[in-house]
Protein backbone atom coordinates (compact mmCIF):
# COMPACT_ATOMS: atom_id res chain seq x y z
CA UNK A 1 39.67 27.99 5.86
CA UNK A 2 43.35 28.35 6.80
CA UNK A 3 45.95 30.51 4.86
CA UNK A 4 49.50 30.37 4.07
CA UNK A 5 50.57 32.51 7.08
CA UNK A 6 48.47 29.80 9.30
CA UNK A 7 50.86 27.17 8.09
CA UNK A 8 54.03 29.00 8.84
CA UNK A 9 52.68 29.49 12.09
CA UNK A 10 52.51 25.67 12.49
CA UNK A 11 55.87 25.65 10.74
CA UNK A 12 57.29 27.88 13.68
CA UNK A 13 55.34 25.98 16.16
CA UNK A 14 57.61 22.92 15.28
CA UNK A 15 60.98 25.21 15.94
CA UNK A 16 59.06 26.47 19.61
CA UNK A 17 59.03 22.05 20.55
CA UNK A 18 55.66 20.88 18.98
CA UNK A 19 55.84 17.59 17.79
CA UNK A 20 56.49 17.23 14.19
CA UNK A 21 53.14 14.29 14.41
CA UNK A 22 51.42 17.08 15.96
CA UNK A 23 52.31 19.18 12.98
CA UNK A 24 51.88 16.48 10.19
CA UNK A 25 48.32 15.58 11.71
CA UNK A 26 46.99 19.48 11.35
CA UNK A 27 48.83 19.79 8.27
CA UNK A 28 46.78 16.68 6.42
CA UNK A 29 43.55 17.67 8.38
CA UNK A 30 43.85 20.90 7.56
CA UNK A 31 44.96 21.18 3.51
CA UNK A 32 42.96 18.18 2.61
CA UNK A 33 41.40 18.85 -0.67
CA UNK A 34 42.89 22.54 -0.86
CA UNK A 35 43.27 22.18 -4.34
CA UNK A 36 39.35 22.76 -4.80
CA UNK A 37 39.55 26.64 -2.69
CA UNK A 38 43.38 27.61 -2.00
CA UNK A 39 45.02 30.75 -4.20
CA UNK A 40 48.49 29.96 -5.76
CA UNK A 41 50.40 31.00 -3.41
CA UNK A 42 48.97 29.12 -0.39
CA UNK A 43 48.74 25.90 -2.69
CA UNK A 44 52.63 26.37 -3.84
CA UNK A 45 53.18 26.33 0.47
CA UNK A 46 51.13 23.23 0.44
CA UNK A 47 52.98 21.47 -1.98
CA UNK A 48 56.47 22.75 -0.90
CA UNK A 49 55.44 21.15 2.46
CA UNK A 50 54.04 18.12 1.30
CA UNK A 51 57.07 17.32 -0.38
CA UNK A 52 59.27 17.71 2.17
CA UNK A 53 57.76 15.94 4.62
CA UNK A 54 57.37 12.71 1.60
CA UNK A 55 61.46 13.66 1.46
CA UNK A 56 61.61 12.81 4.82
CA UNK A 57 59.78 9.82 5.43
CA UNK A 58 61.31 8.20 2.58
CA UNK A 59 64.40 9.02 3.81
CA UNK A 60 65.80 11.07 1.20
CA UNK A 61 65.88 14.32 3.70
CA UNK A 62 67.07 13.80 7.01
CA UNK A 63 65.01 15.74 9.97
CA UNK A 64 67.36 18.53 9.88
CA UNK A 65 67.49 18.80 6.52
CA UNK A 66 63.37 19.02 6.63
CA UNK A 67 63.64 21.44 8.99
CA UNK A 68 66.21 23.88 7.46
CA UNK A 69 64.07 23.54 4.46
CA UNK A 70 60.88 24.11 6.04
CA UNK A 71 62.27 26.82 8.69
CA UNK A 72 63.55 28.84 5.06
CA UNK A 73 59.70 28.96 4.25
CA UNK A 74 58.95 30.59 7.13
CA UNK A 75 62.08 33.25 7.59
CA UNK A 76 61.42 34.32 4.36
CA UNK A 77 57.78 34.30 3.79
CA UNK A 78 58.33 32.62 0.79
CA UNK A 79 56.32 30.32 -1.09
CA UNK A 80 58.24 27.95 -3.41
CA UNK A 81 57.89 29.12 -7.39
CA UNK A 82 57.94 25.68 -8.66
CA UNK A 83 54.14 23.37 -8.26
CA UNK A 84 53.78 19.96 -9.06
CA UNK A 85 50.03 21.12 -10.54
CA UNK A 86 50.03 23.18 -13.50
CA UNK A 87 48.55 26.62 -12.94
CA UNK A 88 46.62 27.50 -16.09
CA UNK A 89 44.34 29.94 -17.64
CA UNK A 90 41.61 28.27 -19.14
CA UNK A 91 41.80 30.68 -21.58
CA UNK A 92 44.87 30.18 -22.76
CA UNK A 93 46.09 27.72 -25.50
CA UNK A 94 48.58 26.28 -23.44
CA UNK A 95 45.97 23.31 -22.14
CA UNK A 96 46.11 22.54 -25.89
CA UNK A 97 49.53 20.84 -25.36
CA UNK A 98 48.03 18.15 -22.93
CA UNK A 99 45.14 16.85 -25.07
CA UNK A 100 46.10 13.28 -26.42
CA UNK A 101 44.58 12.01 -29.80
CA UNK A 102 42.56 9.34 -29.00
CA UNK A 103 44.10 5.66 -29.67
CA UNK A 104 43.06 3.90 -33.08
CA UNK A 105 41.53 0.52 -32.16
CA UNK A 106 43.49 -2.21 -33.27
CA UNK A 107 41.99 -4.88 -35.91
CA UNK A 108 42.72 -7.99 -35.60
């Protein structure tokens, strides 16, 4: 399995002239599923990535926009606080706060 410092190596691979479809095809063959064996901080990279790259082929980041983004990653060996998946102890009474009451049936 890869790590976070394998994908800023593909990140810098980009800035060296590798193909960004080169990148995006390792990237999604590569991550698939990581949610089932990555730690936090290689799945925050993951998503920080991911969204970038949706950014960008919707058009809402231009390339060089992507790549500043993605090239601040790598300088700073940083992976983004923020995760789209909630992180939480199953311990803790925080998972309390997303169980829904079930719906009463209507009668009719």
């Amino acid at each position: 399995m890869i790590g976070a410092s394998d994908i800023r190596r593909k990140i810098a691979d980009l800035f060296a002239g590798n193909s960004l479809d080169e990148f995006e095809d390792w990237f999604a063959q590569n991550t698939w599923n990581a949610h089932l064996w990555g730690d936090a901080e290689f799945l925050a990279l993951v998503h920080f990535v991911e969204l970038r790259l949706s950014e960008h082929s919707a058009g809402h980041l231009t390339e060089q926009q992507m790549y500043d983004e993605l090239k601040d990653a790598v300088q700073n060996h940083r992976a983004p606080l923020a995760s789209p998946v909630p992180l939480v102890d199953a311990t803790s009474e925080m998972h309390l706060s997303f169980v829904k009451e079930p719906a009463t049936p209507v009668r009719r």
